[in-house]
Protein backbone atom coordinates (compact mmCIF):
# COMPACT_ATOMS: atom_id res chain seq x y z
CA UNK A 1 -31.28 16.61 -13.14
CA UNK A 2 -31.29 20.28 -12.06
CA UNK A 3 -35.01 19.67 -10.55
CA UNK A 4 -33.68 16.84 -8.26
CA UNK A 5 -30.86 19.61 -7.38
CA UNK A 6 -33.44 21.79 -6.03
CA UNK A 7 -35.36 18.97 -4.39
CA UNK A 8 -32.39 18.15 -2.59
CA UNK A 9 -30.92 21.64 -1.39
CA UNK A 10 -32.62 24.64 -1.53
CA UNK A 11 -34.81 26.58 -1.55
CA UNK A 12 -37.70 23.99 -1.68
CA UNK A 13 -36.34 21.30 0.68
CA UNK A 14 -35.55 24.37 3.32
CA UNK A 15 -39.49 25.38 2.82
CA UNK A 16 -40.02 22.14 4.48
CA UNK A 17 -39.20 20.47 8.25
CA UNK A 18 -35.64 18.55 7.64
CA UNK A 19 -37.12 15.12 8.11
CA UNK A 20 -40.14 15.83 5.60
CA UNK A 21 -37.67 17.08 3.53
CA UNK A 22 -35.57 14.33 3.70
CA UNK A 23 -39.01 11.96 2.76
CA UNK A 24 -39.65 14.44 -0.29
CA UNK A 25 -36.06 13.83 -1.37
CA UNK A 26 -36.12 10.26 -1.18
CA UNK A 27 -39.72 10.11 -3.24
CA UNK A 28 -37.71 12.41 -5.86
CA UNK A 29 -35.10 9.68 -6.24
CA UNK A 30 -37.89 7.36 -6.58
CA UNK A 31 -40.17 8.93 -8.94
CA UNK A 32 -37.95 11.83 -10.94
CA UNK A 33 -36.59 10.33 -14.15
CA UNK A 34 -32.42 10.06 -13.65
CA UNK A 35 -29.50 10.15 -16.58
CA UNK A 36 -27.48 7.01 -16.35
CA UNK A 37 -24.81 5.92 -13.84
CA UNK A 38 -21.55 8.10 -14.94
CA UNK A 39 -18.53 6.34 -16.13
CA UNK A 40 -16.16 6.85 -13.39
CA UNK A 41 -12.47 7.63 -14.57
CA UNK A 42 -10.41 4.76 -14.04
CA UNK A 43 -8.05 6.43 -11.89
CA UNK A 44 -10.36 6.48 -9.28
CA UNK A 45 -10.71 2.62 -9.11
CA UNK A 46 -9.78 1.11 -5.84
CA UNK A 47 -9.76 -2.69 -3.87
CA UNK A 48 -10.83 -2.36 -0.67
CA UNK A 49 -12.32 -5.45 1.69
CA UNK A 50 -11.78 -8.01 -1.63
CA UNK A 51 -14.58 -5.72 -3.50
CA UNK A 52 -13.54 -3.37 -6.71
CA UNK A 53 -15.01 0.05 -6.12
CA UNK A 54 -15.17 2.28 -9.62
CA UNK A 55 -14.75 5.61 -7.17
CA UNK A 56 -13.82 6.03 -3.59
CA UNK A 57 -16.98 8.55 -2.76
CA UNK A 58 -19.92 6.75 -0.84
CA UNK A 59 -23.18 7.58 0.17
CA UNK A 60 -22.99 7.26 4.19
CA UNK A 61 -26.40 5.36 5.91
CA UNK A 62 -28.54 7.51 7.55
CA UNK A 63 -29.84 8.73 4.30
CA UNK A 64 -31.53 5.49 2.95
CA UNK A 65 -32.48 3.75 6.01
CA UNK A 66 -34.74 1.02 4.40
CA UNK A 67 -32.81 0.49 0.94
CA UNK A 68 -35.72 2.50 -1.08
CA UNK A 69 -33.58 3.67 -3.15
CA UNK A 70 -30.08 2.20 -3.85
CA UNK A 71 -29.66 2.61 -7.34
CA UNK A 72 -30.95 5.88 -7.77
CA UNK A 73 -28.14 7.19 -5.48
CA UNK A 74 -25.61 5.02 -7.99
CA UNK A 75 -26.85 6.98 -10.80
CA UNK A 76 -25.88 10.03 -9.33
CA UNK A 77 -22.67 9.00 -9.11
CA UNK A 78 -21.98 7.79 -5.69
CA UNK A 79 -19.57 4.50 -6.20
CA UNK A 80 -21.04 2.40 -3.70
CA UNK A 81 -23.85 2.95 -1.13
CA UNK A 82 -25.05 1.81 2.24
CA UNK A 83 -28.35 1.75 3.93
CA UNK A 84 -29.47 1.59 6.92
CA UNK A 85 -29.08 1.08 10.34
CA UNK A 86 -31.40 -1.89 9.92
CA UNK A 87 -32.46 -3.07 13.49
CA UNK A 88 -34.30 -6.83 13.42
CA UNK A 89 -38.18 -5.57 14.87
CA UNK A 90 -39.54 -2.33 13.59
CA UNK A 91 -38.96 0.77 15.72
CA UNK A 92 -40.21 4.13 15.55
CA UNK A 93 -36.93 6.01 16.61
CA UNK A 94 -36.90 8.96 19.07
CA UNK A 95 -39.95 11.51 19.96
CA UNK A 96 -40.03 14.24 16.51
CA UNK A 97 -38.63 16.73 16.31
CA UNK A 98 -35.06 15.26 16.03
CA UNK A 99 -33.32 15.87 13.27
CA UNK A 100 -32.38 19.90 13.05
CA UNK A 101 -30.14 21.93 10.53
CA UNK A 102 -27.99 24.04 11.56
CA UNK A 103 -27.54 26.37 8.75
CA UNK A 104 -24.77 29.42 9.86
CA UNK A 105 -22.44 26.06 10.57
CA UNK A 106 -23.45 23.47 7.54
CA UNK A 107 -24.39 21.17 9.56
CA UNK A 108 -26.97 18.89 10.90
CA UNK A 109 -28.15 17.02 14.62
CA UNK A 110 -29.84 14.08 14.81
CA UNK A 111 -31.28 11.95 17.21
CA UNK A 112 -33.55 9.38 15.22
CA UNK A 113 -32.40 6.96 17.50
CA UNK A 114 -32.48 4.17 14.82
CA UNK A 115 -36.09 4.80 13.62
CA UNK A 116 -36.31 1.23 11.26
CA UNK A 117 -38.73 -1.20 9.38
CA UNK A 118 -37.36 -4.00 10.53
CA UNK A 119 -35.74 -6.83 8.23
CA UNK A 120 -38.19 -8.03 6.35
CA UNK A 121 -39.38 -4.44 3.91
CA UNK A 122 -35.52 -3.85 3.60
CA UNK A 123 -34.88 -7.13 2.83
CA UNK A 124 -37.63 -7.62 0.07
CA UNK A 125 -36.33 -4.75 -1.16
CA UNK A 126 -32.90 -5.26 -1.71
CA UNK A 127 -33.83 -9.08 -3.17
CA UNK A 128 -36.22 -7.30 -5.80
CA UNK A 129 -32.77 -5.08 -6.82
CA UNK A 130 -30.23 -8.51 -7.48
CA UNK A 131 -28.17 -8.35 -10.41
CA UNK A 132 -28.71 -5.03 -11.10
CA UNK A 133 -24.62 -4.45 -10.04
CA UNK A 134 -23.22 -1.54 -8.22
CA UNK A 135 -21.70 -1.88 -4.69
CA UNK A 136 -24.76 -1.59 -1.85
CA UNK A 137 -23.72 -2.61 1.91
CA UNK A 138 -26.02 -2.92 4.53
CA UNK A 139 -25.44 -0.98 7.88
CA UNK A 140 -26.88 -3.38 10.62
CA UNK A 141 -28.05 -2.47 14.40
CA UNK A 142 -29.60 -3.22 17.63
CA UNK A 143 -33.46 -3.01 18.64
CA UNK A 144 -33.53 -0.19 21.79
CA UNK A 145 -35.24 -2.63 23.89
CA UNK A 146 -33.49 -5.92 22.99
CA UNK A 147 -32.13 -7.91 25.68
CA UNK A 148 -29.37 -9.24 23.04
CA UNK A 149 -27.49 -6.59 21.44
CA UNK A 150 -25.04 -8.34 20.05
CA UNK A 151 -27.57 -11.12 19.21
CA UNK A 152 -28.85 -8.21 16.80
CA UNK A 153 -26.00 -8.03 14.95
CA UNK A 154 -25.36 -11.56 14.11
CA UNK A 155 -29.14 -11.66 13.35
CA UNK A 156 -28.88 -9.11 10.71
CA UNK A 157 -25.59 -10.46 8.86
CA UNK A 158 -27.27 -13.69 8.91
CA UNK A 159 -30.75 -11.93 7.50
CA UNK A 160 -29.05 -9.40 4.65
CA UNK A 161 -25.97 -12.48 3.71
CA UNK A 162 -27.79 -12.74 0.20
CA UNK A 163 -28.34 -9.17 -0.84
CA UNK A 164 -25.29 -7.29 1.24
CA UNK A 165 -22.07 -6.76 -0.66
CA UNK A 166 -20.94 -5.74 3.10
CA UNK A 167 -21.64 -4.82 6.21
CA UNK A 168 -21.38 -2.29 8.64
CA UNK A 169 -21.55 -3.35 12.77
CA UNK A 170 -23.18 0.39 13.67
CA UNK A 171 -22.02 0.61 17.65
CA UNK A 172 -21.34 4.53 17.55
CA UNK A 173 -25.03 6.08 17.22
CA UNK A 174 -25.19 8.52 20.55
CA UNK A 175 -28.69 7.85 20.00
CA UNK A 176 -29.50 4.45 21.38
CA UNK A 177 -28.77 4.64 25.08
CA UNK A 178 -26.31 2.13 26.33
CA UNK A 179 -25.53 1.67 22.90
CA UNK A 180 -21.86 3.06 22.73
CA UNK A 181 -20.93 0.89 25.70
CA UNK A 182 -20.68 -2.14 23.01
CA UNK A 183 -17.48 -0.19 22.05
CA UNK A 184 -15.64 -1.57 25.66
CA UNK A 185 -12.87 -3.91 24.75
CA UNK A 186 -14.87 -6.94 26.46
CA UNK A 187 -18.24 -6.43 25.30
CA UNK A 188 -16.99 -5.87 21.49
CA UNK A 189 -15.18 -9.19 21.69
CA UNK A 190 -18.13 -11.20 22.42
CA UNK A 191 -19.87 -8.73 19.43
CA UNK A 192 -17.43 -9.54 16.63
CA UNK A 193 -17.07 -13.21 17.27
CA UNK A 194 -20.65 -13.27 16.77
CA UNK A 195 -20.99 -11.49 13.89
CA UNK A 196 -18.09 -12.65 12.04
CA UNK A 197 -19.27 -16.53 13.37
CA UNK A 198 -22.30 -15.47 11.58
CA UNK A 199 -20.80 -13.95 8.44
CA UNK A 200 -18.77 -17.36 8.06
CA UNK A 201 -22.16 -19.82 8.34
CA UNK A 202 -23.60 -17.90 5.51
CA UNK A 203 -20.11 -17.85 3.81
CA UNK A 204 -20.55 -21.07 1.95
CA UNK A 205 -24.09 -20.00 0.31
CA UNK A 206 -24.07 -16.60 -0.15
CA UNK A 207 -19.84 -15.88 -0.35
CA UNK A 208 -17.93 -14.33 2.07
CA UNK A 209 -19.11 -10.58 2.68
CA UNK A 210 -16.74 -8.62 4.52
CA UNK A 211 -17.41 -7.10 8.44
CA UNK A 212 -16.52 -3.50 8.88
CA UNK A 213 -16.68 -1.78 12.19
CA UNK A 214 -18.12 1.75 12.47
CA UNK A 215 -16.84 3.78 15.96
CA UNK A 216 -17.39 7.29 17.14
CA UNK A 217 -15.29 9.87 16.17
CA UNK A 218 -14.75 11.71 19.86
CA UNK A 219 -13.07 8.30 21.63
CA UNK A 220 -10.12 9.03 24.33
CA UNK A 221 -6.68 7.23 22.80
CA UNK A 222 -7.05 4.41 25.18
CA UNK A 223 -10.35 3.84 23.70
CA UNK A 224 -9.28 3.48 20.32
CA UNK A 225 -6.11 1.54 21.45
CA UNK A 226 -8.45 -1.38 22.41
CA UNK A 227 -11.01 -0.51 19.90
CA UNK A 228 -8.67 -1.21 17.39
CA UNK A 229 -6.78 -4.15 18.80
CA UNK A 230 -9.97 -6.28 19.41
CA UNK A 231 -10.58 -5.78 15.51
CA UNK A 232 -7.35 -6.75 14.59
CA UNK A 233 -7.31 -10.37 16.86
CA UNK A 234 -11.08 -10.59 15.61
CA UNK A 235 -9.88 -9.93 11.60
CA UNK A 236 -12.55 -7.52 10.62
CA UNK A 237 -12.16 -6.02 6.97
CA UNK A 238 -12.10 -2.92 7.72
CA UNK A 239 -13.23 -0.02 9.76
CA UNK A 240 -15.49 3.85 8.92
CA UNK A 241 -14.64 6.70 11.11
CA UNK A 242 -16.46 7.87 12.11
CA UNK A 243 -19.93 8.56 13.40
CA UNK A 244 -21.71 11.85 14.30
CA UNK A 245 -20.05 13.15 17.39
CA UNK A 246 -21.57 14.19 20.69
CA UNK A 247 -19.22 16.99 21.37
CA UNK A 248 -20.07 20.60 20.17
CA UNK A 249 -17.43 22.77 18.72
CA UNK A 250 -16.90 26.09 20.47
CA UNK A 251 -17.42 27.60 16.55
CA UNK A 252 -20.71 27.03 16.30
CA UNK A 253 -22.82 29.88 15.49
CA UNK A 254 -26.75 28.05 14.86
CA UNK A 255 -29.10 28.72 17.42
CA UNK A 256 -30.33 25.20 17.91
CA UNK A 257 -26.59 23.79 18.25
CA UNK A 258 -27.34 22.47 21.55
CA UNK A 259 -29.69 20.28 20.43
CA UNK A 260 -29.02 16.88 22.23
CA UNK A 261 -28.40 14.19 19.45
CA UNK A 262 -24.78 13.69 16.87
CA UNK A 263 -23.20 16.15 15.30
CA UNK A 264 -22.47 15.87 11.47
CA UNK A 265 -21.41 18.10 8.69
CA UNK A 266 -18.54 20.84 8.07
CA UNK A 267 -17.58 20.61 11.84
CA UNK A 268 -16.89 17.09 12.31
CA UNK A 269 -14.19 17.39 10.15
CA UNK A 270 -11.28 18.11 11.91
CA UNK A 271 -12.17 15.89 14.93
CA UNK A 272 -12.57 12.90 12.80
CA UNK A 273 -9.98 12.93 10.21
CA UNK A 274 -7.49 13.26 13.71
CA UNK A 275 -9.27 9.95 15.01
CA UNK A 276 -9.39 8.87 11.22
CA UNK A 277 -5.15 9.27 11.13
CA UNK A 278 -4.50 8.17 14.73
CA UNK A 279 -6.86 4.96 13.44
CA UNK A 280 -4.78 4.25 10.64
CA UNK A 281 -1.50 4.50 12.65
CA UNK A 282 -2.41 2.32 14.77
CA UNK A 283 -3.89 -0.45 12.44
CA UNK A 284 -0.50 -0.78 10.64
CA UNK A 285 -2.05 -1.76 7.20
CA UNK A 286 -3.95 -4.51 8.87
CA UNK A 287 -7.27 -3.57 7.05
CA UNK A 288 -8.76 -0.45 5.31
CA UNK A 289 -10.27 2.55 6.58
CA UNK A 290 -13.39 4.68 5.40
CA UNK A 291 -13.27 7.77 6.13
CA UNK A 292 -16.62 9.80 7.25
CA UNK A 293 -17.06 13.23 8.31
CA UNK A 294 -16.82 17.02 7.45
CA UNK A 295 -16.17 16.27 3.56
CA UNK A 296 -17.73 19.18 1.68
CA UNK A 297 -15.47 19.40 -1.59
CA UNK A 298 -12.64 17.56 -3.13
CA UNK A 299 -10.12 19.13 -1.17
CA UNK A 300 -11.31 17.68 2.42
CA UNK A 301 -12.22 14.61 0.43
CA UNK A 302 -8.33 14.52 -0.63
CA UNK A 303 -7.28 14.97 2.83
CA UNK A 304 -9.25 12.09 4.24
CA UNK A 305 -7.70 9.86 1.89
CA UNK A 306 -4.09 11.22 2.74
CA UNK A 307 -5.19 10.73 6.55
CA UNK A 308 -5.88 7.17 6.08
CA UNK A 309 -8.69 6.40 4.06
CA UNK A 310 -9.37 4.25 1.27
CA UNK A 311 -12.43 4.96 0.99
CA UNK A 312 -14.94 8.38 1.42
CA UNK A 313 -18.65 9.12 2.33
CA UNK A 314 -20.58 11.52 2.68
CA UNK A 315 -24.28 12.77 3.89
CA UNK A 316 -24.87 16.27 5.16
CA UNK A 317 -23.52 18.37 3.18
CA UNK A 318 -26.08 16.91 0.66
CA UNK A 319 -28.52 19.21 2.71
CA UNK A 320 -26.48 22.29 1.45
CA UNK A 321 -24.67 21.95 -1.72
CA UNK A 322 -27.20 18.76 -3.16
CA UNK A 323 -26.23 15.49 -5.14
CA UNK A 324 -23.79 17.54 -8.34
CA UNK A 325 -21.27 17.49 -5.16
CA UNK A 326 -20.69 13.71 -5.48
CA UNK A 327 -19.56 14.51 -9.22
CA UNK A 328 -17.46 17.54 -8.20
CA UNK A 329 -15.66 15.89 -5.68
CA UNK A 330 -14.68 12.78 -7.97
CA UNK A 331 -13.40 15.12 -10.71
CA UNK A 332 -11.44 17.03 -8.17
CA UNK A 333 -9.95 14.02 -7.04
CA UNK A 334 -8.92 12.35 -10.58
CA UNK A 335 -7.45 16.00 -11.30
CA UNK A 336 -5.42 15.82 -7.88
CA UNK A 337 -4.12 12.43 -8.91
CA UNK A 338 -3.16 12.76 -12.19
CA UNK A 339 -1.07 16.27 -11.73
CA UNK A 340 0.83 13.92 -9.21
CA UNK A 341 0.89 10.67 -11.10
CA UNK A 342 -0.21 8.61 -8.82
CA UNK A 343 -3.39 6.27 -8.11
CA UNK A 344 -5.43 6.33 -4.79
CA UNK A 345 -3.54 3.63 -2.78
CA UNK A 346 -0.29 5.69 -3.36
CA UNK A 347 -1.78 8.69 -1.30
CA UNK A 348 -3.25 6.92 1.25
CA UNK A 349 -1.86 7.23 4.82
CA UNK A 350 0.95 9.71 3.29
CA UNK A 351 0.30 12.34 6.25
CA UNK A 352 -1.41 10.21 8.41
CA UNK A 353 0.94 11.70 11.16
CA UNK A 354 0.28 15.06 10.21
CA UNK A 355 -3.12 14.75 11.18
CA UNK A 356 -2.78 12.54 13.95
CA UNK A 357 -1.07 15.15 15.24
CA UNK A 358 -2.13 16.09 19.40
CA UNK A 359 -4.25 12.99 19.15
């Protein structure tokens, strides 16, 4: 285990360009023999979307785009993952270089700009994993140069139906132009009828897999006002806020901060546990939340969950402090419950306000 520390973090992953790095880490997972998935202490059980998670802490997509690796990630203690963004037809992403660390600031840009296999490798994939248990959801997308975006969607949830425990409509990447404009009240109608239409017409064979919405994390209030009351009249399951933002802290000390592409990391975390909050206000209980962005210990992990999540992931701040994190934090967070006697849907929401705060 301590080698597949230093594969992930430093200094040998640093030695290398981020996105080789990532590759090298991903071949670790694949190839490096692994303990066995830790028992998670019950107190960190939670329902969320009809599915039993043993711990709240996700891996976020991004990392394992074509579902190489799934269970590997489970074994290091992660209580559910997600891969992707799948888009239907291969793509090759953005021009490289495009994914950059910023070091001084623990954080990361990218602008892969949905580099993906396609269905069919992700799909054979996931198949060849059945019945091997743990929670993996599928984050689906559109092709850059489709002429159906939404058709995309519903094409995926209809493609992943037998190996998805959920799914995850991706509309918040800053890195597919056009893209974010599927988050207008109108245009995400028409989006969630369709994918939810196709969720149900797979329902009967392959059981009802619940349709979560992820959104960006910089949105103006009116944004998020009809955001979030087109997924209520549409009954999604639940929502993740939020994505990488395109906004750039005036704190930021890393040279290549100005890279164009989404923020992620230690930054993002005030911005999106406000837009996490003022979510969960404004849902009224309706559905879940996930909560994404900035975690990089138990204690911002805690305060996601008091802002209005049910559920956590994470990704960046795997670059910096490497996969013993995902442990940490879950300890931190059974600790934190038991010195107040209390389970994770007691804390959930408690200062939503607080946080919402100026929103």
């Amino acid at each position: 285990m301590t080698g597949l520390v230093n594969l992930f973090a430093r200094p040998l992953l640093f030695a290398m360009e981020p996105e080789q790095a990532h590759g090298a880490s991903i071949a670790a997972l694949k190839y490096l023999p692994l303990p066995a998935a830790p028992t998670h202490d019950p107190v960190l059980a939670i329902e969320a979307f009809g599915l039993k998670f043993p711990a709240p802490l996700g891996m976020a997509p991004g990392y394992d785009k074509g579902g190489e690796v799934p269970d590997a990630l489970l074994r290091l203690g992660f209580g559910s993952v997600e891969v992707g963004t799948i888009t239907p037809l291969p793509q090759p992403g953005n021009p490289k270089p495009r994914l950059f660390r910023l070091v001084e600031d623990h954080a990361v840009i990218n602008r892969l700009g949905f580099n993906s296999e396609g269905h069919d490798i992700p799909h054979a994939r996931l198949a060849a994993r059945k019945g091997r248990g743990g929670i993996v959801g599928v984050n689906v997308g559109a092709n850059k140069e489709s002429a159906d975006r939404a058709g995309d969607y519903a094409k995926g949830i209809l493609a992943f139906a037998d190996v998805a425990d959920y799914f995850t409509i991706n509309i918040s990447s800053p890195n597919t132009p056009g893209l974010r404009d599927l988050q207008q009240a109108a245009a995400l109608d028409d989006l969630l009828a369709r994918a939810i239409s196709a969720r149900d017409e797979m329902a009967e064979r392959h059981g009802r897999k619940p349709v979560l919405l992820k959104i960006a994390p910089d949105l103006t209030p009116g944004d998020l006002d009809d955001i979030v009351r087109v997924a209520r009249n549409r009954k999604v399951d639940g929502m993740i806020i939020g994505n990488t933002t395109i906004l750039r802290p005036a704190t930021l000390r890393s040279s290549q901060a100005q890279e164009a592409g989404g923020l992620s990391g230690r930054p993002l975390f005030e911005l999106s546990t406000k837009m996490l909050a003022a979510t969960y206000l404004r849902v009224e209980g309706q559905f879940p939340l996930v909560g994404v962005g900035g975690i990089d210990g138990w204690e911002t992990a805690f305060a996601k969950l008091e802002a209005g999540a049910s559920l956590l992931q994470i990704y960046s701040v795997l670059v910096f402090e490497g996969p013993a994190l995902v442990g940490a934090i879950h300890d931190g967070i059974a600790r934190e419950l038991k010195k107040r006697g209390a389970k994770i849907a007691d804390v959930v929401g408690t200062r939503a306000a607080h946080y919402a705060a100026g929103f």
